[in-house]
N, C-alpha and C. Protein backbone atom coordinates (compact mmCIF):
# COMPACT_ATOMS: atom_id res chain seq x y z
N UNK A 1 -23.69 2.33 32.00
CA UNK A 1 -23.47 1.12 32.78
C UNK A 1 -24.78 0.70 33.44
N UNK A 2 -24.91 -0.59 33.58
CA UNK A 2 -26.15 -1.49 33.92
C UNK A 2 -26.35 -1.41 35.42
N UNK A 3 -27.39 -0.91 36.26
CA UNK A 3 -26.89 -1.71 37.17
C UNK A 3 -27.63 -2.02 37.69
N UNK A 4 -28.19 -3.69 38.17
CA UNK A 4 -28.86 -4.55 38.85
C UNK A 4 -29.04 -4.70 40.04
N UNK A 5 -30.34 -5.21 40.51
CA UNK A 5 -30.35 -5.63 42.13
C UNK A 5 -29.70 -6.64 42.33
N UNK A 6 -29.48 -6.33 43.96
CA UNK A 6 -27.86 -7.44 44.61
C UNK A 6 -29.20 -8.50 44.88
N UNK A 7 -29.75 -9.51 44.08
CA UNK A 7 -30.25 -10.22 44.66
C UNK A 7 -29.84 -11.79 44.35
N UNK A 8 -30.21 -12.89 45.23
CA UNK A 8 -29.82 -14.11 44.51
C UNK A 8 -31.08 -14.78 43.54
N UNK A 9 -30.72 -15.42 42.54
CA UNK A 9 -32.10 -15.73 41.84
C UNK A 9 -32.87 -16.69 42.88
N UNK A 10 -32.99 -16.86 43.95
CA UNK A 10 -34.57 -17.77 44.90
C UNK A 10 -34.75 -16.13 45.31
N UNK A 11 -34.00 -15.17 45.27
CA UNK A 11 -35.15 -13.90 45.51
C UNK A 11 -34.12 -13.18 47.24
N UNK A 12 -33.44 -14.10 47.76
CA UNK A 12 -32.58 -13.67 48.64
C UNK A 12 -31.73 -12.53 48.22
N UNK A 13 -31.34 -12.32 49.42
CA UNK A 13 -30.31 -11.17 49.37
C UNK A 13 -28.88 -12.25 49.24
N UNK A 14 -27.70 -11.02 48.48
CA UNK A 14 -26.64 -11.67 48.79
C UNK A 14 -25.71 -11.83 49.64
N UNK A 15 -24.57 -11.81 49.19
CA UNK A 15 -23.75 -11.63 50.23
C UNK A 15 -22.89 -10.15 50.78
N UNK A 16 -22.88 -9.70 51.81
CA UNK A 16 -21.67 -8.10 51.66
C UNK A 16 -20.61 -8.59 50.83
N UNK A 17 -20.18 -9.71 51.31
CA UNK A 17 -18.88 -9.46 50.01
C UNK A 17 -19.13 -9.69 48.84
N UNK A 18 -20.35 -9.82 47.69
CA UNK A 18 -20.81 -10.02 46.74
C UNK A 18 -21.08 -8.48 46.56
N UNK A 19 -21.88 -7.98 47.42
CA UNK A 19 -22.15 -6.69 47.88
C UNK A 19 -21.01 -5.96 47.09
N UNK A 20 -19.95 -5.82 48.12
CA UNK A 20 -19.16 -5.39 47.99
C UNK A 20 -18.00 -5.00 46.33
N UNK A 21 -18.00 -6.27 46.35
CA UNK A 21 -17.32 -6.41 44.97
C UNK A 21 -17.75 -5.86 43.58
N UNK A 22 -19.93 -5.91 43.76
CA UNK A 22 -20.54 -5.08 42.72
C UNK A 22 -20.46 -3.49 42.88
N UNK A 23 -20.12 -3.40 44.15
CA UNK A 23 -19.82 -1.52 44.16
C UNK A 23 -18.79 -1.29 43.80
N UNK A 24 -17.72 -2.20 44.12
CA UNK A 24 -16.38 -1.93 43.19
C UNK A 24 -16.11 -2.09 41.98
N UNK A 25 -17.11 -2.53 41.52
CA UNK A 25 -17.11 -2.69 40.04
C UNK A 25 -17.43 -2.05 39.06
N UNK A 26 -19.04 -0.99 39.95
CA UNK A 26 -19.72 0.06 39.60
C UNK A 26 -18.71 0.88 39.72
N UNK A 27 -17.93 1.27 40.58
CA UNK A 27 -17.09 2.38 40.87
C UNK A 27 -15.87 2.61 40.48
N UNK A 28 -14.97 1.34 39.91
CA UNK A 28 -13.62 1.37 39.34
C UNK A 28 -13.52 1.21 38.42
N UNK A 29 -12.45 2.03 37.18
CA UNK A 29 -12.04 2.01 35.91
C UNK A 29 -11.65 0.41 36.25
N UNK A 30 -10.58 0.24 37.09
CA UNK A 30 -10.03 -1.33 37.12
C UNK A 30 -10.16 -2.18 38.54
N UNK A 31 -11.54 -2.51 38.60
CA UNK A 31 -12.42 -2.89 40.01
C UNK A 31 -11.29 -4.39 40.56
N UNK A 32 -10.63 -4.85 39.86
CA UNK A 32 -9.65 -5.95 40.30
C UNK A 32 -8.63 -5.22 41.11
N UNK A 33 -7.96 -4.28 40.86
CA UNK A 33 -6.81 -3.69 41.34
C UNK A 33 -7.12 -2.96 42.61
N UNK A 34 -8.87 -2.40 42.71
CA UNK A 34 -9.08 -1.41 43.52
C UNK A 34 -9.52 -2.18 44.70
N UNK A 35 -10.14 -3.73 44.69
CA UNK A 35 -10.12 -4.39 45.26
C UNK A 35 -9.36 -4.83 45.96
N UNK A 36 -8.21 -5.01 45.63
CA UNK A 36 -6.58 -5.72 46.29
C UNK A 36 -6.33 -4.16 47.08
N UNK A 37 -7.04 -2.97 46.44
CA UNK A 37 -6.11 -1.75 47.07
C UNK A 37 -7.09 -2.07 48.40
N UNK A 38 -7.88 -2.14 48.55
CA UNK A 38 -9.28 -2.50 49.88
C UNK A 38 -8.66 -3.45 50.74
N UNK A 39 -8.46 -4.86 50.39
CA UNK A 39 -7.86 -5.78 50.76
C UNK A 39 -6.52 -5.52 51.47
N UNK A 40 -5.41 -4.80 50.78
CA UNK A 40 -4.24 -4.42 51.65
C UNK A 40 -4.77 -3.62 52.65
N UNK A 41 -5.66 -2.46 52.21
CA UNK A 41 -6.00 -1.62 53.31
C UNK A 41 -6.65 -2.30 55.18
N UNK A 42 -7.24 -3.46 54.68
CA UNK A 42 -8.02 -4.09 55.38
C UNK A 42 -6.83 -4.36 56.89
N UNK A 43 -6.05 -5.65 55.54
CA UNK A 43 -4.86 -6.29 56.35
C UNK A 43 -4.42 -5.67 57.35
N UNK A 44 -4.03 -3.84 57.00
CA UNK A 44 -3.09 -2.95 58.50
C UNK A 44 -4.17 -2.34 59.11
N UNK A 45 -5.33 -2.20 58.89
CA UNK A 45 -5.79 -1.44 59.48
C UNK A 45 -6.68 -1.39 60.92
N UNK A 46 -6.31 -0.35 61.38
CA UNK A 46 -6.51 -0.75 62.92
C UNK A 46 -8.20 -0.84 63.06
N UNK A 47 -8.71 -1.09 64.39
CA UNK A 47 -9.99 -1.71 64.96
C UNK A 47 -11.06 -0.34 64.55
N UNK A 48 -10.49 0.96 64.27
CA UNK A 48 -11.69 1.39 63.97
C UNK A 48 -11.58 1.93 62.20
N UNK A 49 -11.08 0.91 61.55
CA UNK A 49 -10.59 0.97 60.06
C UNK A 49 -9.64 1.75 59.20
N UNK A 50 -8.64 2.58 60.00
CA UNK A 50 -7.95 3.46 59.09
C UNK A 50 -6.62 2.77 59.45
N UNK A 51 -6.10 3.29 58.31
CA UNK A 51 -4.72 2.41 58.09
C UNK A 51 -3.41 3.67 57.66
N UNK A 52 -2.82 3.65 58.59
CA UNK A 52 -1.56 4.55 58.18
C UNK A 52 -1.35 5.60 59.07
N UNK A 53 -0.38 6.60 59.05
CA UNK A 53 0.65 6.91 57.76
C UNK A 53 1.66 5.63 57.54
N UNK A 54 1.51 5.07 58.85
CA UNK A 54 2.89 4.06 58.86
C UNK A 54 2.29 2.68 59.07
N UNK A 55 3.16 1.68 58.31
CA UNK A 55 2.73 0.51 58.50
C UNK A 55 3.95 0.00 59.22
N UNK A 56 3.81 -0.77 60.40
CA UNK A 56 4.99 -1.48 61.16
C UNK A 56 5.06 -3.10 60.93
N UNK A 57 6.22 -3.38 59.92
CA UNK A 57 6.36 -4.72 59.85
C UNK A 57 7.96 -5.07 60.82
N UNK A 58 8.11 -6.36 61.23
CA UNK A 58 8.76 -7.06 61.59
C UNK A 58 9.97 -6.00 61.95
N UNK A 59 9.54 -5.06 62.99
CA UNK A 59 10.48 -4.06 63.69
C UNK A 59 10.76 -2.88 62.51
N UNK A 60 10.48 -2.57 61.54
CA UNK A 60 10.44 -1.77 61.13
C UNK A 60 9.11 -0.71 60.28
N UNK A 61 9.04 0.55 60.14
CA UNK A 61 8.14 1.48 59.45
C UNK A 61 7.94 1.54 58.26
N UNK A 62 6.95 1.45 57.52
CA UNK A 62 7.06 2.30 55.83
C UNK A 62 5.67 3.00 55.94
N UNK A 63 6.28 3.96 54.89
CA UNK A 63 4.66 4.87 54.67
C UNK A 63 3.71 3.91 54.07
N UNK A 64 2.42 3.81 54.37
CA UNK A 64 1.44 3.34 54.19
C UNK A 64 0.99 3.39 52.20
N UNK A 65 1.44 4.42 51.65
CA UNK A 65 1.70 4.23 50.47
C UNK A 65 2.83 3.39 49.90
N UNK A 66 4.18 3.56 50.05
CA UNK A 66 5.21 3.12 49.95
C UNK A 66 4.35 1.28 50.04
N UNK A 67 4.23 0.77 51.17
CA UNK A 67 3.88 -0.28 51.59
C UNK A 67 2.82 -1.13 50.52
N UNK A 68 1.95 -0.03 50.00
CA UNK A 68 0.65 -0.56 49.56
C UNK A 68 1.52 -1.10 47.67
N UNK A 69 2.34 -0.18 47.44
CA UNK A 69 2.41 -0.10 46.15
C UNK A 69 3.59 -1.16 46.20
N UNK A 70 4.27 -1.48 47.05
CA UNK A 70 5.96 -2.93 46.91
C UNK A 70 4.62 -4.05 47.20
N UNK A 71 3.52 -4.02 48.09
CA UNK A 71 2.92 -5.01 48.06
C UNK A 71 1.97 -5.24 47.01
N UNK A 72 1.77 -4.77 46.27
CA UNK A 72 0.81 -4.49 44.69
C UNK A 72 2.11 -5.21 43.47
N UNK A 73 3.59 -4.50 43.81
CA UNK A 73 4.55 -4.47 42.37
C UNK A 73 4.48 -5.65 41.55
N UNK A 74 4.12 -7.08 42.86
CA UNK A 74 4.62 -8.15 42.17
C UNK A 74 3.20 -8.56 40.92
N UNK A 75 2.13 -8.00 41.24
CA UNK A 75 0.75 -7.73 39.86
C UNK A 75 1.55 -8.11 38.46
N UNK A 76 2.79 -6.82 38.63
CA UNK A 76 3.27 -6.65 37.24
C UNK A 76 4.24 -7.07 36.27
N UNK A 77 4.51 -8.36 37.22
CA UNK A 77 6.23 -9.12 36.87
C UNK A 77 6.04 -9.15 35.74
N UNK A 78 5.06 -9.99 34.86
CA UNK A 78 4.90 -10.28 33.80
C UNK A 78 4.56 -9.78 32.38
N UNK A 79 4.26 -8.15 33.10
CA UNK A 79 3.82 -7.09 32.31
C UNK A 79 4.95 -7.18 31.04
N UNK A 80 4.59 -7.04 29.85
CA UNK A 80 5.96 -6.72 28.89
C UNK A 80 6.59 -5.33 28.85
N UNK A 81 5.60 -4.50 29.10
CA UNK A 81 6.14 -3.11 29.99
C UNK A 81 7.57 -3.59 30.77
N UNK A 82 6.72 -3.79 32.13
CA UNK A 82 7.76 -4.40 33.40
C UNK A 82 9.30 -4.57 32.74
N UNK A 83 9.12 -5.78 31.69
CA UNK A 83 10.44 -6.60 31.58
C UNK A 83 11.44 -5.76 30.32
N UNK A 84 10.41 -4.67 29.61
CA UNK A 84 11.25 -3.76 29.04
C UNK A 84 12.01 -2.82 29.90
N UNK A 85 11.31 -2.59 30.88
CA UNK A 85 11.43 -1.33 31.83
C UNK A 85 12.98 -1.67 32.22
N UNK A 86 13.15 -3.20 32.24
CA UNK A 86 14.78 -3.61 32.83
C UNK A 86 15.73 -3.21 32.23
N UNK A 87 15.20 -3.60 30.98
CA UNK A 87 16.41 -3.63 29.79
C UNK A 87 16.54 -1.82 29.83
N UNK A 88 15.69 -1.09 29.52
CA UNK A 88 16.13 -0.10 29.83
C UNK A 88 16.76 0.56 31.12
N UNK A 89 16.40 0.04 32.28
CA UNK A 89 17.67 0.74 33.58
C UNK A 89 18.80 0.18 33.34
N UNK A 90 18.75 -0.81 32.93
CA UNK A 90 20.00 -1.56 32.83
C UNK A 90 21.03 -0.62 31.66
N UNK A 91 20.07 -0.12 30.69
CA UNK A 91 21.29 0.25 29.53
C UNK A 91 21.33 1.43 30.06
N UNK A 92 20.86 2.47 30.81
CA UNK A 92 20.81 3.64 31.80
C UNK A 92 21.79 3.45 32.79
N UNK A 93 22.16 2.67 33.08
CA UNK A 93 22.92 2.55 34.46
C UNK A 93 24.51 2.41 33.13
N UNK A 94 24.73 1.47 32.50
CA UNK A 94 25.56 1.17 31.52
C UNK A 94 26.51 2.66 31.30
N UNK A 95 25.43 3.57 30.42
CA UNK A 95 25.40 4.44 29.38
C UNK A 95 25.71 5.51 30.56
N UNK A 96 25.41 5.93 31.69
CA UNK A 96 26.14 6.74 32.73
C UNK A 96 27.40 6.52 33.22
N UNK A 97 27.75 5.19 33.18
CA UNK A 97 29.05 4.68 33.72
C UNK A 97 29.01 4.34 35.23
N UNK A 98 27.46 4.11 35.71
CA UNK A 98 27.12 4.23 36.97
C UNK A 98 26.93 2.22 37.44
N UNK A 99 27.37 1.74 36.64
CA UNK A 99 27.05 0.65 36.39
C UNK A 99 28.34 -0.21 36.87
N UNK A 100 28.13 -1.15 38.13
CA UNK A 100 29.47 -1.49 38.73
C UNK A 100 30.08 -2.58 37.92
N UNK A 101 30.95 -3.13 37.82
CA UNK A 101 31.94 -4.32 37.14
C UNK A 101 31.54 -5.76 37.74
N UNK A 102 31.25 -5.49 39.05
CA UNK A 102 31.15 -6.56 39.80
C UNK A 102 29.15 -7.15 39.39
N UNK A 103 29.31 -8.17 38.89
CA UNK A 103 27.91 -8.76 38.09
C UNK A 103 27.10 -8.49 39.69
N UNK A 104 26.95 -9.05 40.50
CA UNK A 104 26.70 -9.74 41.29
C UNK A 104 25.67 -7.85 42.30
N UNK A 105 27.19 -7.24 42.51
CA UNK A 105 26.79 -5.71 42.68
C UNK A 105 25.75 -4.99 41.78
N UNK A 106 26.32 -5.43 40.37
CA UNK A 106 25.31 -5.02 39.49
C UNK A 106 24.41 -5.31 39.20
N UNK A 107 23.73 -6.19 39.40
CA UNK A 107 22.66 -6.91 39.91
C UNK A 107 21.74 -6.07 40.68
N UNK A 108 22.55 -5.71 41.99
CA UNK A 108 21.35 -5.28 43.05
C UNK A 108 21.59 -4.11 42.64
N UNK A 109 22.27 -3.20 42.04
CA UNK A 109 22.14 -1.58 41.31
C UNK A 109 21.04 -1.92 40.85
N UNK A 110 20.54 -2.52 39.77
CA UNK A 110 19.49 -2.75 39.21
C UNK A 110 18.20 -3.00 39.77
N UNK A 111 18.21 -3.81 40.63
CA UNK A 111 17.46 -4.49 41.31
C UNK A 111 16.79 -2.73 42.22
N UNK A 112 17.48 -1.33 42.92
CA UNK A 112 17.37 -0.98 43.52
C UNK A 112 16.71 0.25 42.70
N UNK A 113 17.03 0.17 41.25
CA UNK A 113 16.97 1.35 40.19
C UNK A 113 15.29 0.70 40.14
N UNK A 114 15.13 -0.41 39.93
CA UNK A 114 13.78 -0.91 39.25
C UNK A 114 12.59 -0.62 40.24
N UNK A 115 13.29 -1.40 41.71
CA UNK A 115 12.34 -0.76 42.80
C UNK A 115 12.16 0.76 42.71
N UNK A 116 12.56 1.62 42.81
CA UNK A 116 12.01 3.20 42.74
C UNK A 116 11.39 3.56 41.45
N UNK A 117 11.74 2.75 40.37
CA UNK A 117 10.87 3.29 39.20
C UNK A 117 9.42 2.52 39.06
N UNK A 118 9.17 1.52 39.73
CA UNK A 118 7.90 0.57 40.08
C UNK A 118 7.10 1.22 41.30
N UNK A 119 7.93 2.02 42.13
CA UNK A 119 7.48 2.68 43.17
C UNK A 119 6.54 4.03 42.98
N UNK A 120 7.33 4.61 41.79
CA UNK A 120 6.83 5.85 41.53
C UNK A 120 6.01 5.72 40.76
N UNK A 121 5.73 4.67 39.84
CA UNK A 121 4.36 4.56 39.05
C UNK A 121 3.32 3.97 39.76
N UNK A 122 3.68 3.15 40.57
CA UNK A 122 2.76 2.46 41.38
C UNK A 122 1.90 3.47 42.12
N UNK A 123 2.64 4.48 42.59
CA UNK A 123 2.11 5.46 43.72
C UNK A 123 0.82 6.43 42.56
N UNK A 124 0.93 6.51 41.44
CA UNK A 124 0.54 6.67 40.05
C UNK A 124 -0.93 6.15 40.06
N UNK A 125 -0.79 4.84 39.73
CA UNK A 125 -2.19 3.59 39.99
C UNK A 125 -2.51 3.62 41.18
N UNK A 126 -2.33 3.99 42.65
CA UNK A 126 -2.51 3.48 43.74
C UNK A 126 -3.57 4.71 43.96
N UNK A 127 -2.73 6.65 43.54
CA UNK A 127 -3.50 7.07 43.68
C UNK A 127 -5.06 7.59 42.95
N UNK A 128 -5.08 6.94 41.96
CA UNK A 128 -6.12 6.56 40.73
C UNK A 128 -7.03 5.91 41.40
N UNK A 129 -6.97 4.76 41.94
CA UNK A 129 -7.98 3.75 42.50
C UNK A 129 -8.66 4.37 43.91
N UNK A 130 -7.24 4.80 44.37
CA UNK A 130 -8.14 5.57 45.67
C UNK A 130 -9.17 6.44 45.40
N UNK A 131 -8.72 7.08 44.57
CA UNK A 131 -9.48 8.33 44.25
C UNK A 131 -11.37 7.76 44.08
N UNK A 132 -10.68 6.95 43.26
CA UNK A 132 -12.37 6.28 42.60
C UNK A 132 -12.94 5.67 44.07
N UNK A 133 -12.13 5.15 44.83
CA UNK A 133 -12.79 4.42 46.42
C UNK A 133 -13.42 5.61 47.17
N UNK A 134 -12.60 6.76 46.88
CA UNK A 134 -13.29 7.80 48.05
C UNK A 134 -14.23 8.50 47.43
N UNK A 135 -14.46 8.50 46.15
CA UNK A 135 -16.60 9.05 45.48
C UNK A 135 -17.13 7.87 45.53
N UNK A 136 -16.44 6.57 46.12
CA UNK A 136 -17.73 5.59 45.95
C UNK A 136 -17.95 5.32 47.17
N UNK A 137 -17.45 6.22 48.12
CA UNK A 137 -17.70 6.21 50.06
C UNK A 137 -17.32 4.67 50.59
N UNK A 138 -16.05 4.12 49.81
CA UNK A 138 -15.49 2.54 50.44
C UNK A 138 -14.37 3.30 51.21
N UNK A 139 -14.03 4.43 50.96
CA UNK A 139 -12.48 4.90 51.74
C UNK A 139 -12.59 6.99 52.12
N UNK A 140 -12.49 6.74 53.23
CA UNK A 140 -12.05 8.02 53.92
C UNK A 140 -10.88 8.74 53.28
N UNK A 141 -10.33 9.52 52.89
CA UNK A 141 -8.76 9.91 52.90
C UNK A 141 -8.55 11.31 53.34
N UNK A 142 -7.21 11.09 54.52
CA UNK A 142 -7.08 12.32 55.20
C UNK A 142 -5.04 12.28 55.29
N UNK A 143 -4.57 13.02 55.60
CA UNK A 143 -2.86 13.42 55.79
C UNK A 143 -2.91 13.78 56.68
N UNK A 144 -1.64 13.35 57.27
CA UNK A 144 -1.35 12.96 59.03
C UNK A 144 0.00 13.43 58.86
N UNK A 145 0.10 14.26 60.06
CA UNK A 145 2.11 14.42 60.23
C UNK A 145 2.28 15.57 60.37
N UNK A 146 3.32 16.79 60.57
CA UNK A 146 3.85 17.37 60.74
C UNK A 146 2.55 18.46 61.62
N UNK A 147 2.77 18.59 62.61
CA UNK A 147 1.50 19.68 63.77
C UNK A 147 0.21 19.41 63.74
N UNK A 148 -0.50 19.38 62.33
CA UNK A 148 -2.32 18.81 62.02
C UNK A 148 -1.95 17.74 61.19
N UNK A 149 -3.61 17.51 61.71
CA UNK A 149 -4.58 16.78 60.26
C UNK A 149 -4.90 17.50 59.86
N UNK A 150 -4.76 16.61 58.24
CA UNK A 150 -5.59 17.84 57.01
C UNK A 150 -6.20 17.25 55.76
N UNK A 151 -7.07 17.77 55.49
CA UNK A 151 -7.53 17.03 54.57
C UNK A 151 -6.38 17.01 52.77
N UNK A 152 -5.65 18.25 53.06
CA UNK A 152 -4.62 18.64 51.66
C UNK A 152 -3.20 17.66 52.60
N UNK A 153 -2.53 17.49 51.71
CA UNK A 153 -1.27 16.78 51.56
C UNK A 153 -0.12 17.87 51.48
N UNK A 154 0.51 18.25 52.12
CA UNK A 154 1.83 19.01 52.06
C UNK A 154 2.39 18.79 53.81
N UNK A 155 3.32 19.61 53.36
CA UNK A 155 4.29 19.89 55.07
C UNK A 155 4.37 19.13 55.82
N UNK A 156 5.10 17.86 54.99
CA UNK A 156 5.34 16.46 55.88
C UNK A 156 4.10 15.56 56.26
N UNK A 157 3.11 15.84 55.86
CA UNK A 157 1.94 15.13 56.01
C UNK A 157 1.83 13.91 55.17
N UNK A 158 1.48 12.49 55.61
CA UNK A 158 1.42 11.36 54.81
C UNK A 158 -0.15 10.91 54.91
N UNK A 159 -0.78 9.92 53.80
CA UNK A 159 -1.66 9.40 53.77
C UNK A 159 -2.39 8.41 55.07
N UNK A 160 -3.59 8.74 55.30
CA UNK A 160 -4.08 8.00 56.10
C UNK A 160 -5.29 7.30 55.63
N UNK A 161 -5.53 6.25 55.33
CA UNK A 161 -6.73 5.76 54.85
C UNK A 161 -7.81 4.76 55.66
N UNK A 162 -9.06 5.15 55.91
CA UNK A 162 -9.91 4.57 56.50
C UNK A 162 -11.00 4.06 55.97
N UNK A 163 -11.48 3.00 55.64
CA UNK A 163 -12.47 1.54 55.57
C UNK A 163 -13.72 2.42 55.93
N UNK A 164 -14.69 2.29 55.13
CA UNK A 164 -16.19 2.76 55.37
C UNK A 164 -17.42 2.21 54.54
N UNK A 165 -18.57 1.84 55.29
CA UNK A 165 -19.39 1.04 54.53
C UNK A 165 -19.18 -0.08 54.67
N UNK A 166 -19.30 -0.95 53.16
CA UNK A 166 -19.32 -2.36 53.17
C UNK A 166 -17.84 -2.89 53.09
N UNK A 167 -16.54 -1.65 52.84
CA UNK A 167 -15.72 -2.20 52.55
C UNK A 167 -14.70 -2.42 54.13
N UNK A 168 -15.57 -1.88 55.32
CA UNK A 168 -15.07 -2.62 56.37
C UNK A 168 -15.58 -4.23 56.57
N UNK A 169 -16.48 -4.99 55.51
CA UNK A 169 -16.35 -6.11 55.93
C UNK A 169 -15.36 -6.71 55.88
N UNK A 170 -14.48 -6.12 54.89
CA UNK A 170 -12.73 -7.10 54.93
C UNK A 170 -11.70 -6.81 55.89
N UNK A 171 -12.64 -6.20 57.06
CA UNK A 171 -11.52 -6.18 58.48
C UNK A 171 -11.76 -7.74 59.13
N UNK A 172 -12.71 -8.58 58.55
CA UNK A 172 -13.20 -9.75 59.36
C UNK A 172 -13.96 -9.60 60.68
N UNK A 173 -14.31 -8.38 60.49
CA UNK A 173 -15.38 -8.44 61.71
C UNK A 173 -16.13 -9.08 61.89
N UNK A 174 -16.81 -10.28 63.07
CA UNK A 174 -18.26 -10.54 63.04
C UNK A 174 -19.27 -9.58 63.00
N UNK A 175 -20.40 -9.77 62.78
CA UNK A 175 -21.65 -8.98 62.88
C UNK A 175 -22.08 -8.46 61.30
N UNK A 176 -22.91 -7.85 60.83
CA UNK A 176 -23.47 -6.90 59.56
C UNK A 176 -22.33 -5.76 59.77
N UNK A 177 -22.35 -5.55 58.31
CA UNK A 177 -21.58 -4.47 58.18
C UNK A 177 -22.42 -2.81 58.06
N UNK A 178 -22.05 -2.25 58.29
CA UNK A 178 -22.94 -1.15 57.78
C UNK A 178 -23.38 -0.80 56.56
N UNK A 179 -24.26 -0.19 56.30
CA UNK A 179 -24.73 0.26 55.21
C UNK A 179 -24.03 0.99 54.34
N UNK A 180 -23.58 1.15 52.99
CA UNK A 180 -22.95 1.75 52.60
C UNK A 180 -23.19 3.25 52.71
N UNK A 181 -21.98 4.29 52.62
CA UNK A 181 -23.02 5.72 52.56
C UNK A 181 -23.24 6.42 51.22
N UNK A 182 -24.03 7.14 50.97
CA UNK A 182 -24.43 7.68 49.69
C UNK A 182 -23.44 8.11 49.29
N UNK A 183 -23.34 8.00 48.09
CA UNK A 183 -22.36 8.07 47.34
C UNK A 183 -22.61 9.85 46.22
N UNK A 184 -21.90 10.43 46.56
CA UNK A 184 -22.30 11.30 45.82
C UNK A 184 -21.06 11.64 44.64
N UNK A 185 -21.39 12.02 43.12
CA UNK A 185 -20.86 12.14 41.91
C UNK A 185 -21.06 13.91 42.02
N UNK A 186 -19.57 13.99 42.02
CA UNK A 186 -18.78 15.88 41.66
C UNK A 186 -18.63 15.86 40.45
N UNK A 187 -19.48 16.68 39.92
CA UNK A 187 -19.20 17.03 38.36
C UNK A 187 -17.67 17.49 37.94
N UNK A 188 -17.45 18.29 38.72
CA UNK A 188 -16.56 19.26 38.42
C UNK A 188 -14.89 18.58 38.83
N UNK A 189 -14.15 18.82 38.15
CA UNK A 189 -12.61 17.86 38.36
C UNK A 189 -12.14 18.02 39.44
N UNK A 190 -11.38 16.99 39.97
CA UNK A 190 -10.21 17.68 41.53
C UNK A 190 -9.09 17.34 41.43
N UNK A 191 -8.51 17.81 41.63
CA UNK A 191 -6.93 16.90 41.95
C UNK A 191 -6.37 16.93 43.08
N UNK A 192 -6.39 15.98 43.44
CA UNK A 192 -6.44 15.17 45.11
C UNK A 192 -7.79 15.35 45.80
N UNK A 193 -7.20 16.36 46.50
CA UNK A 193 -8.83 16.46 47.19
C UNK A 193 -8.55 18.37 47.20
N UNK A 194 -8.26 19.00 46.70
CA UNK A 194 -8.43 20.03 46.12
C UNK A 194 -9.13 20.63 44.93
N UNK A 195 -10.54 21.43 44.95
CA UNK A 195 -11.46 21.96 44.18
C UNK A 195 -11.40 22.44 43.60
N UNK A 196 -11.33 22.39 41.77
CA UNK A 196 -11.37 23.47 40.83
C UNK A 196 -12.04 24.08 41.00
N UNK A 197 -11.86 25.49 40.91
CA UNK A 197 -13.15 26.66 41.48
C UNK A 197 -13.81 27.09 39.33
């Protein structure tokens, strides 16, 4: 991969959010998606950039994942995936006998089957992109909940994600953003944030 100075052709610098968007581009298998994942993050996140475990809308809680991925689902209406994915809960719900008489009921069976199976893949892609945000130093990630913080995920602990670098310019702050921080490349695989030895 190529990669060029952020400059404008009279020889200026550009913009952070030009900035921005070329590090996400350098850094993501799918720099469109990981972008919107930045962007939601931006939207909840509090004054010193981290966002979660819980997001509070209109009197009620969701996990900050949960939240990120129903606000991502609608990406995929059009997917031909997506619109197979129906036809199959639908003949699943049928073929169990779990499937009510009443159209109208059956409807939102469906409607409730599709949400959790969009949920659980989503959480799939959501944690893919993060992953790539936190070696390219745009995102912190730490688990919050049950007695500590920790950097591992278990024992009731949920995601907490925090804005770093250039990708706190999409909190709308006035002023320069900071400098991005070095970015450092782990040879060696992880899964989550746990170290193959």
């Amino acid at each position: 991969m190529f990669h060029h100075a952020l400059t404008q052709p009279n020889g200026g610098q550009i913009s952070e959010m030009a900035a921005l968007l070329d590090h996400v581009a350098q850094a993501s298998t799918r720099p469109r998606y990981a972008f919107m994942v930045l962007n939601l993050i931006a939207e909840v996140a509090r004054p010193d950039g981290s966002a979660g475990p819980f997001v509070f809308r209109e009197g009620s809680s969701t996990l900050l994942r949960d939240w990120l991925c129903d606000a991502l689902a609608p990406m995929g209406a059009r997917d031909p995936k997506r619109l197979m994915l129906v036809e199959k809960v639908r003949t699943e719900l049928q073929a169990t006998g779990s499937a009510p008489e009443d159209p109208a009921v059956e409807e939102a069976a469906l409607a409730a089957a599709m949400h959790e199976r969009i949920r659980k893949s989503g959480k799939t892609n959501l944690s893919r992109a993060v992953s790539e945000l936190v070696r390219a130093g745009l995102i912190r990630r730490h688990y919050q909940g049950f007695r500590v913080d920790h950097h591992n995920r278990g024992a009731g602990r949920h995601a907490v994600y925090t804005l770093l670098g250039r990708a706190r310019c999409l909190m709308g702050r006035s002023g320069p953003c900071p400098p991005p921080s070095e970015t450092r490349i782990d040879p060696k695989p992880r899964q989550g944030e746990l170290r193959f030895n």
